[in-house]
Protein backbone atom coordinates (compact mmCIF):
# COMPACT_ATOMS: atom_id res chain seq x y z
CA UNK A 1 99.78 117.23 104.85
CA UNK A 2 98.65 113.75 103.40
CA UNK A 3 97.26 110.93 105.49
CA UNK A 4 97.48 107.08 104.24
CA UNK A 5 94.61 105.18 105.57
CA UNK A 6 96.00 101.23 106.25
CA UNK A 7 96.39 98.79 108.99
CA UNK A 8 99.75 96.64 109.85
CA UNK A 9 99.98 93.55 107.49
CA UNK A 10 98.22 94.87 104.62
CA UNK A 11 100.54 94.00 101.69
CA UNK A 12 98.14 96.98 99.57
CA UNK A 13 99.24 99.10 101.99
CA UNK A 14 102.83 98.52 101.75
CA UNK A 15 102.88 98.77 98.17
CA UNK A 16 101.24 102.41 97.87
CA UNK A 17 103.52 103.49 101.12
CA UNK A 18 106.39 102.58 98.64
CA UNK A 19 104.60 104.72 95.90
CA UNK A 20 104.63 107.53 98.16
CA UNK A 21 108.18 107.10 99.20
CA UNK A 22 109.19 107.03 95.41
CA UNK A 23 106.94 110.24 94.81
CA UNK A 24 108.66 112.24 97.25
CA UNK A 25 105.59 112.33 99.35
CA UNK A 26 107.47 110.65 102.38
CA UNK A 27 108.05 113.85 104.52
CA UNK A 28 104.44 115.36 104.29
CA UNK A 29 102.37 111.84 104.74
CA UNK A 30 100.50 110.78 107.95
CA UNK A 31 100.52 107.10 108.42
CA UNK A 32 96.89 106.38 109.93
CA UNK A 33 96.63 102.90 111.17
CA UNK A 34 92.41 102.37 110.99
CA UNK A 35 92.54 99.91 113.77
CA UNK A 36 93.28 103.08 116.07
CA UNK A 37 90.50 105.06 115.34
CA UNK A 38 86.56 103.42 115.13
CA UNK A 39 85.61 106.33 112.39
CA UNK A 40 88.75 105.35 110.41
CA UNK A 41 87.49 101.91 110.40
CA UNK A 42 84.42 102.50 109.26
CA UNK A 43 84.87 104.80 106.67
CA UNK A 44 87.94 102.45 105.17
CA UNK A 45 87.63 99.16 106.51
CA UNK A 46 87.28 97.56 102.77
CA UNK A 47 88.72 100.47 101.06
CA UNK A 48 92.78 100.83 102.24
CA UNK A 49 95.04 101.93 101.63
CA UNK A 50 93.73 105.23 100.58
CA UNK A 51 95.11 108.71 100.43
CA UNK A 52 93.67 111.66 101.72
CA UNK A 53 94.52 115.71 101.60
CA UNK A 54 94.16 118.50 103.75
CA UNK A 55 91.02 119.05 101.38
CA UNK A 56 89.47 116.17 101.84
CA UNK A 57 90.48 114.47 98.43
CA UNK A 58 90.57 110.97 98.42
CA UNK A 59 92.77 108.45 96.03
CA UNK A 60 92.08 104.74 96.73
CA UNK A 61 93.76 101.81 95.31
CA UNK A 62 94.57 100.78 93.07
CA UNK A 63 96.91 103.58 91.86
CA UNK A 64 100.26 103.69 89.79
CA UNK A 65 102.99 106.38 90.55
CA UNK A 66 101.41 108.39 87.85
CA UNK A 67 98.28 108.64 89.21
CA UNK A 68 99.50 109.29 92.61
CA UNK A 69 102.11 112.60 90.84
CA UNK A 70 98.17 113.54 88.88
CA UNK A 71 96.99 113.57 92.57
CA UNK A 72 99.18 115.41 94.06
CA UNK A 73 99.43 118.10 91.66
CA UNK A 74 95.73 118.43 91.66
CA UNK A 75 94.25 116.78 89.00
CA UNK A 76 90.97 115.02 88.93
CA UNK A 77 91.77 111.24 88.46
């Protein structure tokens, strides 16, 4: 499981959701709005949208669909 860090409006945010979409990633990503949680807001209040894993790996924007495929298959970006 994947969680995206973002908040409603953010047009960042959008943009990497539709990375994820064209990825695949879709079906196994979270959407975490950080307005609904005070620890999500502190920890990404200037940093969304990022991307998390069940490991704790983070990618933060800005990131291209290549990055996001490096991510996801593991590799140290």
């Amino acid at each position: 499981m994947l969680s995206l860090f973002h908040t409603d409006g953010c047009h960042l945010c959008e943009q990497a959701w539709a990375l994820v979409e064209q990825a695949g990633l879709a079906e196994r990503t979270r959407r975490c709005d950080i307005m609904a949680d005070d620890a999500w807001l502190a920890a990404y209040r200037v940093r969304i949208p990022v991307l998390r894993d069940q490991a704790g790996r983070e990618l933060g924007w800005p990131f291209t669909l290549a990055d996001l495929g490096a991510w996801a298959a593991g590799e140290t970006i």
